[in-house]
C-alpha atoms as a PDB file:
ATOM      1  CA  UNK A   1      18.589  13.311 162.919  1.00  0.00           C
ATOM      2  CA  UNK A   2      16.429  16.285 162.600  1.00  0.00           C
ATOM      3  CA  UNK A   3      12.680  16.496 162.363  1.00  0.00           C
ATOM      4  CA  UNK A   4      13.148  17.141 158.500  1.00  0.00           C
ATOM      5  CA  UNK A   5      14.795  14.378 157.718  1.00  0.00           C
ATOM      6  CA  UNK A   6      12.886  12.109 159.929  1.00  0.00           C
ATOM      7  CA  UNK A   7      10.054  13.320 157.429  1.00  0.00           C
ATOM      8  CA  UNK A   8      11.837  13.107 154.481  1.00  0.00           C
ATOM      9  CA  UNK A   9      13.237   9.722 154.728  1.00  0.00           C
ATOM     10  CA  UNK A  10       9.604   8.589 155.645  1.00  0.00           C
ATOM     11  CA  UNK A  11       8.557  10.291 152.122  1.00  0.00           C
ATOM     12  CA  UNK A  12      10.869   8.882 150.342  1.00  0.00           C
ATOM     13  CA  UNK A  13       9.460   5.202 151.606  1.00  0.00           C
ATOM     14  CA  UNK A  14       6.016   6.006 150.816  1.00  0.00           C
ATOM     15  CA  UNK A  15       7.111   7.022 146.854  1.00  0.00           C
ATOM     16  CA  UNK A  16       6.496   4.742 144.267  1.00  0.00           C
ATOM     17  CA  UNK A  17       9.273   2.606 143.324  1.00  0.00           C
ATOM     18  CA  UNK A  18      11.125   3.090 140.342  1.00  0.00           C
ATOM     19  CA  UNK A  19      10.510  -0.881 138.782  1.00  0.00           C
ATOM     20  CA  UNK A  20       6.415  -0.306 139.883  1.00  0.00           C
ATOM     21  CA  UNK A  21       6.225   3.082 137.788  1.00  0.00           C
ATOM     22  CA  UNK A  22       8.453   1.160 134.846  1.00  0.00           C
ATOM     23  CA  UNK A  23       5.968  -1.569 134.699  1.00  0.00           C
ATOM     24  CA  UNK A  24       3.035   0.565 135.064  1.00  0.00           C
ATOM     25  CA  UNK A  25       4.709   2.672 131.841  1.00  0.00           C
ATOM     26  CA  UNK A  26       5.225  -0.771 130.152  1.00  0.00           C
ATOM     27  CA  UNK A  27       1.502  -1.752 130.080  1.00  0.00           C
ATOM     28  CA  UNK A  28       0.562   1.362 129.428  1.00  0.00           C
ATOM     29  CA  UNK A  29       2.302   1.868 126.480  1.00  0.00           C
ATOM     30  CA  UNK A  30       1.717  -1.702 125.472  1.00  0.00           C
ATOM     31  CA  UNK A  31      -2.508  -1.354 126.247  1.00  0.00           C
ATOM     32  CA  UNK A  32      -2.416   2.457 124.544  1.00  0.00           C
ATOM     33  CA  UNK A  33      -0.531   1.302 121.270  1.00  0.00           C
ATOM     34  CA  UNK A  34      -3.282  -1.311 120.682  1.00  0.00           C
ATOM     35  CA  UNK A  35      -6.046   0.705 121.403  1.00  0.00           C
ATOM     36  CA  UNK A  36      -4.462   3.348 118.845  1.00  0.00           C
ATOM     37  CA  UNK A  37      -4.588   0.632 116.318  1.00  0.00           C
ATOM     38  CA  UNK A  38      -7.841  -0.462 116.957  1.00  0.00           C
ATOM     39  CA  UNK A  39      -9.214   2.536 117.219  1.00  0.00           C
ATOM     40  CA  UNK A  40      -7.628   5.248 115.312  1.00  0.00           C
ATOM     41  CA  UNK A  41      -5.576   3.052 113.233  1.00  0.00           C
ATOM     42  CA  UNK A  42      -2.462   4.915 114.272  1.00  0.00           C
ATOM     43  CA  UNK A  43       0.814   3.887 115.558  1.00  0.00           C
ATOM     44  CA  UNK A  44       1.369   5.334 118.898  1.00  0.00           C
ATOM     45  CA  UNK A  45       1.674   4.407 122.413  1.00  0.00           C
ATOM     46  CA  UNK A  46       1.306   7.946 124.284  1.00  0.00           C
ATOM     47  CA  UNK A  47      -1.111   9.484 122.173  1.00  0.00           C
ATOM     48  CA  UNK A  48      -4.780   9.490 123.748  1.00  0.00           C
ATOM     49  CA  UNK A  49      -4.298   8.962 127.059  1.00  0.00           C
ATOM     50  CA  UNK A  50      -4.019  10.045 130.439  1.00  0.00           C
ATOM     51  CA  UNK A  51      -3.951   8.435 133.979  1.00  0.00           C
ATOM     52  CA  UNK A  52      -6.399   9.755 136.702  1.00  0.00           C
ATOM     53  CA  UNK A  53      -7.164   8.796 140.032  1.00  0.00           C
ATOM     54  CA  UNK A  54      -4.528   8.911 142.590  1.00  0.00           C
ATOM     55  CA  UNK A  55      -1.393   7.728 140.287  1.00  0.00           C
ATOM     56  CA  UNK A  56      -2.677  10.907 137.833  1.00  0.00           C
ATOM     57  CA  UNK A  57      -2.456  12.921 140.840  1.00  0.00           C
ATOM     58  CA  UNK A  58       0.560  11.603 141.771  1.00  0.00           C
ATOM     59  CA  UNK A  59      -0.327  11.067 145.485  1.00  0.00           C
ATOM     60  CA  UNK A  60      -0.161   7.000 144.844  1.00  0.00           C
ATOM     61  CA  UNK A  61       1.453   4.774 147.422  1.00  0.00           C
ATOM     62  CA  UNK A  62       3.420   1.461 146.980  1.00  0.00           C
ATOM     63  CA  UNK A  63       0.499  -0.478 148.161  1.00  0.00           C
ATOM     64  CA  UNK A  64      -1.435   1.045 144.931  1.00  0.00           C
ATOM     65  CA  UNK A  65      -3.563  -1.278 143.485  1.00  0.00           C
ATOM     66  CA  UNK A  66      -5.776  -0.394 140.570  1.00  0.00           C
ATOM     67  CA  UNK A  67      -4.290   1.999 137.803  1.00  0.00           C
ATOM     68  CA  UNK A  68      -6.914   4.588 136.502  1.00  0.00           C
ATOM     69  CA  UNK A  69      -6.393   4.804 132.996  1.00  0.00           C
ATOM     70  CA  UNK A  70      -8.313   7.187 130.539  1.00  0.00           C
ATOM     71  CA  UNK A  71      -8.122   6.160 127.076  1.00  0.00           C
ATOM     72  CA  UNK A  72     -10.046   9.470 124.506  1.00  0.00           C
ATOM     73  CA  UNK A  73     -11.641   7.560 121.236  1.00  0.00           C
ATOM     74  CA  UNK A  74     -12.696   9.642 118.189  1.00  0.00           C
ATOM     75  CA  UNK A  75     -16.070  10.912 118.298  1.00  0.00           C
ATOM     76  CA  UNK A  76     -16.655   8.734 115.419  1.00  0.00           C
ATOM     77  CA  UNK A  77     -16.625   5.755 117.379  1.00  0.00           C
ATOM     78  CA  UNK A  78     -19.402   7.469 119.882  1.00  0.00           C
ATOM     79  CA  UNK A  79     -21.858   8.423 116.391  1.00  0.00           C
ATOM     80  CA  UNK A  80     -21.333   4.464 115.514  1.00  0.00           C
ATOM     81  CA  UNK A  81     -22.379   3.032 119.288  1.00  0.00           C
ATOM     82  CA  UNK A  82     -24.851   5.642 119.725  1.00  0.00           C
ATOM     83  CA  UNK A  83     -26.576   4.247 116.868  1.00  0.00           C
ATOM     84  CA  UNK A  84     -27.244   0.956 118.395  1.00  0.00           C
ATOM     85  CA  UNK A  85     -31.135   0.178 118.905  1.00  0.00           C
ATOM     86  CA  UNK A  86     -29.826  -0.798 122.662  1.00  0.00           C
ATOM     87  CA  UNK A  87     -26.898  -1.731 124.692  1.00  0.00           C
ATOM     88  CA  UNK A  88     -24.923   0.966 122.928  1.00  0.00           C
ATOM     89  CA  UNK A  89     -22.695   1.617 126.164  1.00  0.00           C
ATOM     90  CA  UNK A  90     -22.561  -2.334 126.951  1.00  0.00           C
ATOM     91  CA  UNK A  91     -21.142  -2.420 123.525  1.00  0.00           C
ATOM     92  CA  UNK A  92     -18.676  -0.042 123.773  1.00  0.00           C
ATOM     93  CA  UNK A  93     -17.521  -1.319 126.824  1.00  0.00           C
ATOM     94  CA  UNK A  94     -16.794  -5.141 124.918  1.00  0.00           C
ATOM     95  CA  UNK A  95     -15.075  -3.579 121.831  1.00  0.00           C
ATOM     96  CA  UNK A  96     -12.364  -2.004 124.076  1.00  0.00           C
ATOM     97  CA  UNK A  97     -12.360  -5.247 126.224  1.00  0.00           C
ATOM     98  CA  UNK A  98     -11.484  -7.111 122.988  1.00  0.00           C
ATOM     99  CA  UNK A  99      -8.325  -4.590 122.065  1.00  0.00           C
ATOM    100  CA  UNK A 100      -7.210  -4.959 125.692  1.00  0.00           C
ATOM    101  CA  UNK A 101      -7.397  -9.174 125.358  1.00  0.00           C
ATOM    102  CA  UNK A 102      -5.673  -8.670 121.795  1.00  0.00           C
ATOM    103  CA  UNK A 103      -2.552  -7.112 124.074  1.00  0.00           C
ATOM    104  CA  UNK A 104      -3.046  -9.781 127.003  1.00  0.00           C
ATOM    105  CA  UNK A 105      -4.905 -12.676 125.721  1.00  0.00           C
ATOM    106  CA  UNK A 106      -3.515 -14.284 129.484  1.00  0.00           C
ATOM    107  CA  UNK A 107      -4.955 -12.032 131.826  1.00  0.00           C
ATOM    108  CA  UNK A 108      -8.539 -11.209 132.929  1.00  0.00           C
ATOM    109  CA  UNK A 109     -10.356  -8.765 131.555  1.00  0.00           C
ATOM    110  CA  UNK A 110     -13.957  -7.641 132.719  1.00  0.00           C
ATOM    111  CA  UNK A 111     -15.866  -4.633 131.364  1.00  0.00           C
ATOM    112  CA  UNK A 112     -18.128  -3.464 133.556  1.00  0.00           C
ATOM    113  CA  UNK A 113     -19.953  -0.591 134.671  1.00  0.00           C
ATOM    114  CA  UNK A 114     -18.066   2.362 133.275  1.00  0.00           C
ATOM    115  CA  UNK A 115     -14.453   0.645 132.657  1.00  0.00           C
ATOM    116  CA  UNK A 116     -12.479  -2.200 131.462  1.00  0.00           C
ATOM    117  CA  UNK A 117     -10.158  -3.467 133.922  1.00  0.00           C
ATOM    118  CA  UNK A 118      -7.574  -6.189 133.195  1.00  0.00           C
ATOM    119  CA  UNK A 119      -6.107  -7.812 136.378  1.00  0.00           C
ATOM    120  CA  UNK A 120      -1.979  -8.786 136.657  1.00  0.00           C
ATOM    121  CA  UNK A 121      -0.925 -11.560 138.512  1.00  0.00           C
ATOM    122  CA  UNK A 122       1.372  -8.979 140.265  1.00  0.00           C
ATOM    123  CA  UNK A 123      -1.750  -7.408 142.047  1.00  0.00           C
ATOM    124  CA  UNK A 124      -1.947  -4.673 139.862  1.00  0.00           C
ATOM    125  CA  UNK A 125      -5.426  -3.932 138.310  1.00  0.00           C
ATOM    126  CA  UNK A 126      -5.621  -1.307 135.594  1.00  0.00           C
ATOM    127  CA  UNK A 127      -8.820   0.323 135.354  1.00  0.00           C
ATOM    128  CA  UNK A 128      -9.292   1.467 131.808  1.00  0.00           C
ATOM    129  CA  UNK A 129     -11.931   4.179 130.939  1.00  0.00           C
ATOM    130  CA  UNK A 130     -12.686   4.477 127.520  1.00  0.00           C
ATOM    131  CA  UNK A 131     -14.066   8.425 126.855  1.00  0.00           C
ATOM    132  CA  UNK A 132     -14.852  10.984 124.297  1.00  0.00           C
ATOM    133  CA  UNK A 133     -13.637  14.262 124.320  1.00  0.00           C
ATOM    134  CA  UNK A 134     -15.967  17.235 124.552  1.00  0.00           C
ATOM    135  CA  UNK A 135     -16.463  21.107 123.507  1.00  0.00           C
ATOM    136  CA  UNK A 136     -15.854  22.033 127.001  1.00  0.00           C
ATOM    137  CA  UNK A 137     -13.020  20.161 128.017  1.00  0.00           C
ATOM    138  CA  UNK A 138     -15.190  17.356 129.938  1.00  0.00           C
ATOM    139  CA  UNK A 139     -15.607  14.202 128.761  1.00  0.00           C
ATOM    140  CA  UNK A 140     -18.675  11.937 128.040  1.00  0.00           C
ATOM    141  CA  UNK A 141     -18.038   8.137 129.304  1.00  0.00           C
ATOM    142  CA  UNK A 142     -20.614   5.023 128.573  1.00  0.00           C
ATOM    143  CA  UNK A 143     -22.327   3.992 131.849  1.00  0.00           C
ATOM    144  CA  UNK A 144     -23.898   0.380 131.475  1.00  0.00           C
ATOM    145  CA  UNK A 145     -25.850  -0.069 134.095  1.00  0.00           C
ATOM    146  CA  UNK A 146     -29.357  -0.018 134.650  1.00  0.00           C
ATOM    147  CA  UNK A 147     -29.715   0.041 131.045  1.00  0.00           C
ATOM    148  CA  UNK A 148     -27.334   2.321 130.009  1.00  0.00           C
ATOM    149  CA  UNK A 149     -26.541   5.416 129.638  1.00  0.00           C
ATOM    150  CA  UNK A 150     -24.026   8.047 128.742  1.00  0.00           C
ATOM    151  CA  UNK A 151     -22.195  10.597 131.103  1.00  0.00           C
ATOM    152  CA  UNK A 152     -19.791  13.465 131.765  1.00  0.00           C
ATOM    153  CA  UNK A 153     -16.669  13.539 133.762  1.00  0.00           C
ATOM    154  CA  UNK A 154     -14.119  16.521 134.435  1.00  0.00           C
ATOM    155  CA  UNK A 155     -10.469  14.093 135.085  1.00  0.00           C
ATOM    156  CA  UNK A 156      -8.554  16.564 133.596  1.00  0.00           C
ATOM    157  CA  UNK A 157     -10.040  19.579 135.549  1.00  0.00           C
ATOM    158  CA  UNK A 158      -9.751  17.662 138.703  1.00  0.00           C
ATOM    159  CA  UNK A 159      -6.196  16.775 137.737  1.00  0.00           C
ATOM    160  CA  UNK A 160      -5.322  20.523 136.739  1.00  0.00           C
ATOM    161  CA  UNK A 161      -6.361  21.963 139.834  1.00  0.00           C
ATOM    162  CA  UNK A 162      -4.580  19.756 142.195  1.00  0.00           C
ATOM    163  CA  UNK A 163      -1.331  20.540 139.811  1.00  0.00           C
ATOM    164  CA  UNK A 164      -1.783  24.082 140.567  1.00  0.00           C
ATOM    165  CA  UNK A 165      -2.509  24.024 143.767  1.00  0.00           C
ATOM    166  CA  UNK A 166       0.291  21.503 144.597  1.00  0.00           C
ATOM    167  CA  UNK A 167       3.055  24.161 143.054  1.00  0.00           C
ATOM    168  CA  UNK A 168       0.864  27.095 145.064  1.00  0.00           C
ATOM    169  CA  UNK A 169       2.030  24.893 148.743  1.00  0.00           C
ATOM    170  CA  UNK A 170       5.954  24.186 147.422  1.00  0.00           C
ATOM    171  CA  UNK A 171       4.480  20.522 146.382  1.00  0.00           C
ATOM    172  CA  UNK A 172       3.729  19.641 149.961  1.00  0.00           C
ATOM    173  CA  UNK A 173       0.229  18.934 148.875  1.00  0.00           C
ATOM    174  CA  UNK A 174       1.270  15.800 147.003  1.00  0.00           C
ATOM    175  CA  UNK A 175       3.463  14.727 149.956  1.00  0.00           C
ATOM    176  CA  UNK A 176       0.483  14.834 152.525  1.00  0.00           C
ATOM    177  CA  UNK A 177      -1.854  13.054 149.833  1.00  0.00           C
ATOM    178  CA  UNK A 178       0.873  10.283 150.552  1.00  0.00           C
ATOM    179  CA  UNK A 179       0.841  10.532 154.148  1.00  0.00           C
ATOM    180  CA  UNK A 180      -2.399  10.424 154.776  1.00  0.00           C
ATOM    181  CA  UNK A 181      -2.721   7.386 152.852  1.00  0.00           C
ATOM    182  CA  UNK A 182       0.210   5.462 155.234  1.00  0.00           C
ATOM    183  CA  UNK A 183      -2.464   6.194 158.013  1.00  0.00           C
ATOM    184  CA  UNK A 184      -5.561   5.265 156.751  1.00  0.00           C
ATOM    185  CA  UNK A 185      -3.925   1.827 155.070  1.00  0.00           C
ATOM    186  CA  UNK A 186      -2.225   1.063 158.444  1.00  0.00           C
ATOM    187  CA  UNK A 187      -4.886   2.481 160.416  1.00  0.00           C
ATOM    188  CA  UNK A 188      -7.871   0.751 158.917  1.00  0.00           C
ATOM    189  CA  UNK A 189      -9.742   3.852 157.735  1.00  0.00           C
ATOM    190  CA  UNK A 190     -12.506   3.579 155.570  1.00  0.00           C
ATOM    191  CA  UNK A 191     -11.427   6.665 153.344  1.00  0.00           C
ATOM    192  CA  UNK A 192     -10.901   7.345 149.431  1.00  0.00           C
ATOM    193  CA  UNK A 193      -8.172   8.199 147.849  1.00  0.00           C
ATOM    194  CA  UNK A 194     -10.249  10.853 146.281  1.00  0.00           C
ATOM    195  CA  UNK A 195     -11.528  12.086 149.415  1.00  0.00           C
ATOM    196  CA  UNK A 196      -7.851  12.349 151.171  1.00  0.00           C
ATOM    197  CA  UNK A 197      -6.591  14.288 148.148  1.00  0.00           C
ATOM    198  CA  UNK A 198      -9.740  16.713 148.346  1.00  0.00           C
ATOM    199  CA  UNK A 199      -9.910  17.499 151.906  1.00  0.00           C
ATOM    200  CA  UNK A 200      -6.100  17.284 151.717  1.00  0.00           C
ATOM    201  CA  UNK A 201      -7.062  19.914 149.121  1.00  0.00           C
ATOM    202  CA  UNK A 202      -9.029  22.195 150.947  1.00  0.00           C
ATOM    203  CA  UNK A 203      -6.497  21.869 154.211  1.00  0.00           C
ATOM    204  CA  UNK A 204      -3.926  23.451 152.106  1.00  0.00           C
ATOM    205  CA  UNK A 205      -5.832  26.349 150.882  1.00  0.00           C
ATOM    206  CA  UNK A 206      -5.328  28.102 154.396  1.00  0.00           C
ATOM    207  CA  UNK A 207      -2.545  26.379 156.001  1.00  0.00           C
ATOM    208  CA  UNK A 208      -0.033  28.815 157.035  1.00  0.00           C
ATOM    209  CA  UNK A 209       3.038  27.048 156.653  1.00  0.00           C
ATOM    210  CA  UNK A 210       1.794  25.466 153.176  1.00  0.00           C
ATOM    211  CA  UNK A 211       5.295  27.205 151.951  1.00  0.00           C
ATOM    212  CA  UNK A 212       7.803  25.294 154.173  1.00  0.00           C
ATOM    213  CA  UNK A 213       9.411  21.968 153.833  1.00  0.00           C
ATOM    214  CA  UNK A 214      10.119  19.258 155.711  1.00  0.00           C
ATOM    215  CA  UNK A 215      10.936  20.579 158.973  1.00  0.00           C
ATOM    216  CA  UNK A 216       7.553  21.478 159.522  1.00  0.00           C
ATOM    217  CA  UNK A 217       5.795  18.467 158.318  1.00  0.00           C
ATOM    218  CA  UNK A 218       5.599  17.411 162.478  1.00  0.00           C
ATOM    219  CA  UNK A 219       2.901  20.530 162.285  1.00  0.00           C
ATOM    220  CA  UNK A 220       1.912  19.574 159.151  1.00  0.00           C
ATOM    221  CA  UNK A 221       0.584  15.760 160.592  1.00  0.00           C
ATOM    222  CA  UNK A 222      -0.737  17.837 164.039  1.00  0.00           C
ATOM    223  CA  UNK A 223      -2.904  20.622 161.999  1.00  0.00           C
ATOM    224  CA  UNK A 224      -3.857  18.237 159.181  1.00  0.00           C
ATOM    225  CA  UNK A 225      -5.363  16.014 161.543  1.00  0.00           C
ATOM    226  CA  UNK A 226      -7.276  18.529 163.856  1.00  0.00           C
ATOM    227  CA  UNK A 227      -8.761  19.639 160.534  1.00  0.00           C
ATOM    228  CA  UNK A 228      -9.931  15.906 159.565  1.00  0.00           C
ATOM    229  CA  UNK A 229     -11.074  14.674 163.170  1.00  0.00           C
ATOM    230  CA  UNK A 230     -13.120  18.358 163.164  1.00  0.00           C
ATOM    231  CA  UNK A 231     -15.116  17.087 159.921  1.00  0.00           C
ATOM    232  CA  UNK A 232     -19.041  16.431 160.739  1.00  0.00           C
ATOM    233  CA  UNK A 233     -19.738  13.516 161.173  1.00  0.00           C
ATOM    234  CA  UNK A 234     -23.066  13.893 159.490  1.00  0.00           C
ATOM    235  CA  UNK A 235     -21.374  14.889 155.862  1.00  0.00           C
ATOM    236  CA  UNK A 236     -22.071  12.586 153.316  1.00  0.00           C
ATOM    237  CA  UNK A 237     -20.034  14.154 150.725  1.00  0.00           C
ATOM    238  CA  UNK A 238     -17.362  16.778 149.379  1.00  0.00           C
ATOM    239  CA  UNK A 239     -16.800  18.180 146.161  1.00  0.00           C
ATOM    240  CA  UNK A 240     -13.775  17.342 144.415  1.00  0.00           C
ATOM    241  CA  UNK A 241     -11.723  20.117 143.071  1.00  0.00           C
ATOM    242  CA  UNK A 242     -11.743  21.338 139.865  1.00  0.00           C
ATOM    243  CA  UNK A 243     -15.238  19.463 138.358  1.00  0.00           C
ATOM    244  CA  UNK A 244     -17.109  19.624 141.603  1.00  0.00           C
ATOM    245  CA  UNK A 245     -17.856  16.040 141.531  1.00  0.00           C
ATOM    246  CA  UNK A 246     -19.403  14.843 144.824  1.00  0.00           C
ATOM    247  CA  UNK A 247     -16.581  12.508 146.522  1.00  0.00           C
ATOM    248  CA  UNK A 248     -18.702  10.105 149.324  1.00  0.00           C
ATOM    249  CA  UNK A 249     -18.086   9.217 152.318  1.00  0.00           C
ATOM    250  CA  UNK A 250     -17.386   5.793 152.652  1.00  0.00           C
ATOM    251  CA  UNK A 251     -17.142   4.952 156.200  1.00  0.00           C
ATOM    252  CA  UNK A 252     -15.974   7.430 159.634  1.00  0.00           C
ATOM    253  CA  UNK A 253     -12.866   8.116 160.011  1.00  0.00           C
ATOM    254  CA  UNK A 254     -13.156  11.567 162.318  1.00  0.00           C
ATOM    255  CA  UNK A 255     -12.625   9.331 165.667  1.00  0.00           C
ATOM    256  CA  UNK A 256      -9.134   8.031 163.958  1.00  0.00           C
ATOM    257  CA  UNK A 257      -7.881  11.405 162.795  1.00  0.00           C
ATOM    258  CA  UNK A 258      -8.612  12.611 166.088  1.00  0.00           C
ATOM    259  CA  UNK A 259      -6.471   9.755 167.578  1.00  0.00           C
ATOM    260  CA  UNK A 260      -3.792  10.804 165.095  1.00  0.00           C
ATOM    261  CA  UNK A 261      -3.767  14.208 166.290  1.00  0.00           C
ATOM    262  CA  UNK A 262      -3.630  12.817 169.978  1.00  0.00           C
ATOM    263  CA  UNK A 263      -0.417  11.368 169.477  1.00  0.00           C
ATOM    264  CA  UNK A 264       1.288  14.043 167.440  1.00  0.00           C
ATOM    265  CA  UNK A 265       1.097  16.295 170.300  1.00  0.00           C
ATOM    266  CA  UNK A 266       2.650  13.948 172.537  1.00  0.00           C
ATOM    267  CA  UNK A 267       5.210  13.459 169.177  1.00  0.00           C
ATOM    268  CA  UNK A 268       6.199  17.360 168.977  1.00  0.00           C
ATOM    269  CA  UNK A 269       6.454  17.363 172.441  1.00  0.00           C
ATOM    270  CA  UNK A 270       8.475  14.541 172.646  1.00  0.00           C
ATOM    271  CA  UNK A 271      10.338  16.772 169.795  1.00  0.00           C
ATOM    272  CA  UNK A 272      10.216  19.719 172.280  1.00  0.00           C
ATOM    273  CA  UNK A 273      12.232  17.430 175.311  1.00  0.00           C
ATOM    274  CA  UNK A 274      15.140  15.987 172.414  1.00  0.00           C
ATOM    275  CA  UNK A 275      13.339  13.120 173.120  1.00  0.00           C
ATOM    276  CA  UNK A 276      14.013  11.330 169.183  1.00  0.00           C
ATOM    277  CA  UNK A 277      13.491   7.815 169.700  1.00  0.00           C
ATOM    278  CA  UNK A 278       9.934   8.297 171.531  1.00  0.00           C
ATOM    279  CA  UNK A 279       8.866  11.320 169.306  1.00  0.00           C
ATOM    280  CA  UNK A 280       9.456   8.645 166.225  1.00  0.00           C
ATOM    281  CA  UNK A 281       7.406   5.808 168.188  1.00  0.00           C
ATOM    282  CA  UNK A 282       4.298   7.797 168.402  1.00  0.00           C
ATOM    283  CA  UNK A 283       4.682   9.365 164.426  1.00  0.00           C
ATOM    284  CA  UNK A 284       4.848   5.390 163.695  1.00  0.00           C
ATOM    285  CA  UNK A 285       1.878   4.933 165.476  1.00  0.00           C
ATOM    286  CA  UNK A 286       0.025   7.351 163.164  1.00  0.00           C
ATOM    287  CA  UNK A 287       2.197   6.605 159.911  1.00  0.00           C
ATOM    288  CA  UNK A 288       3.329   2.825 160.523  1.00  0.00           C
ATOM    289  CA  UNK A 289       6.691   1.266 159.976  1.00  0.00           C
ATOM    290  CA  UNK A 290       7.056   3.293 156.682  1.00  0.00           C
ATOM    291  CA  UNK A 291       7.935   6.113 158.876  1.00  0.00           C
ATOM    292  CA  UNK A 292      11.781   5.739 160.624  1.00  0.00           C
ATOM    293  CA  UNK A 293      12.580   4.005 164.035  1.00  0.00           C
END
């Protein structure tokens, strides 16, 4: 077996499965079509919405957890909140709870902050962010804390530009977004998904190999994580592609990536020798038992 499809076959693990991404496409259709009606009175379960975080990027994993779900009302709906003496965004926020327990009166439902989320007895949480489209392509969102207030978000920018960039690197972009997650989740690494996709991001910008496939994904794991473990360790944030968001650190993780690179060399050198077996123990030891023994 070949360093390629070593890597593939470890890709193909780490993908979604086909029933998780039908009943992910179930709910949604089920939670969009009642929001349509409530909303827009319409009759539609695509129309007005998009995902976002990781499963809009694509770069999800099979442990995946919470669903990021943007749901666009009519401006209308914004003039009538905004209105309110107070609580406007608190308001907002219960008015799509009620549509979401209206298509799962059995499941728990919480709006807080700046989303709905509804919680499956499956483990699967979707996060539901109700929005209003803007002039400028950006969205305003209702923010309920410390009073409330209402803010602006760039999802689809930050979703674009990771598209592009994705088919710029012959989609290997989305493929290390995946990887990198099978590390930090059997690792331990305090990271977010958001961060791994936008230092992910900025790796592929100037890799040189960004055009290759599988066969060179052993480089790929060795040059990825010399660029993380060479972060400072005194950055507090990066700025997501496309809106320039800030993304935050949430914990170090340059000591780890630096381990991960570590054992890669030994891997490819392993690779070097025709030494299989023992080059797959150490990319396990980065990847865990997602990746082939």
């Amino acid at each position: 077996m070949s360093v390629a499809l070593f890597f593939q076959q470890f890709c193909s693990e780490i993908s979604i499965p086909q029933t998780k991404r039908s009943s992910v496409s179930y709910r949604t259709a089920r939670l969009t079509k009642q929001l349509n009606a409530d909303f827009r009175n319409i009759n539609s379960d695509t129309e007005n919405r998009f995902y976002s975080g990781s499963y809009g990027r694509n770069t999800a994993i099979p442990s995946v957890s919470d669903i990021d779900l943007i749901y666009v009302l009519p401006y209308s709906v914004y003039e009538r909140f905004n209105a309110y003496a107070s609580g406007k965004q608190s308001a907002l926020l219960q008015a799509v709870r009620q549509s979401v327990d209206t298509t799962y009166p059995n499941s728990a439902t919480v709006a807080d902050g700046q989303i709905v989320s509804i919680a499956f007895t499956d483990g699967l949480t979707f996060e539901i962010v109700p929005v209003f489209l803007n002039d400028s392509g950006s969205y305003t969102y209702a923010d309920s804390n410390n009073g409330g207030s209402w803010k602006t978000c760039k999802p689809k920018h930050e979703i674009d530009a990771f598209i592009a960039r994705n088919v710029e690197c012959n989609r290997n972009l989305v493929e290390l977004g995946r990887m990198v997650r099978a590390w930090r989740d059997y690792n331990d690494v305090s990271m977010s998904g958001m961060l791994i996709d936008t230092l992910a991001y900025q790796f592929m910008a100037t890799w040189e190999h960004k055009d290759k496939s599988y066969l060179y994904y052993d480089w790929l794991t060795r040059d990825f994580f010399s660029f993380l473990g060479a972060q400072s360790s005194t950055q507090h944030y990066w700025t997501a592609p496309g809106s320039g968001s800030y993304v935050w650190r949430t914990g170090s993780f340059e000591y780890k990536a630096r381990q991960a690179y570590a054992r890669s060399l030994e891997a490819i050198t392993h690779l070097g020798k025709d030494e299989f077996y023992s080059a797959k123990q150490k990319f396990r030891e980065i990847y865990g038992t997602s990746f082939p023994s």
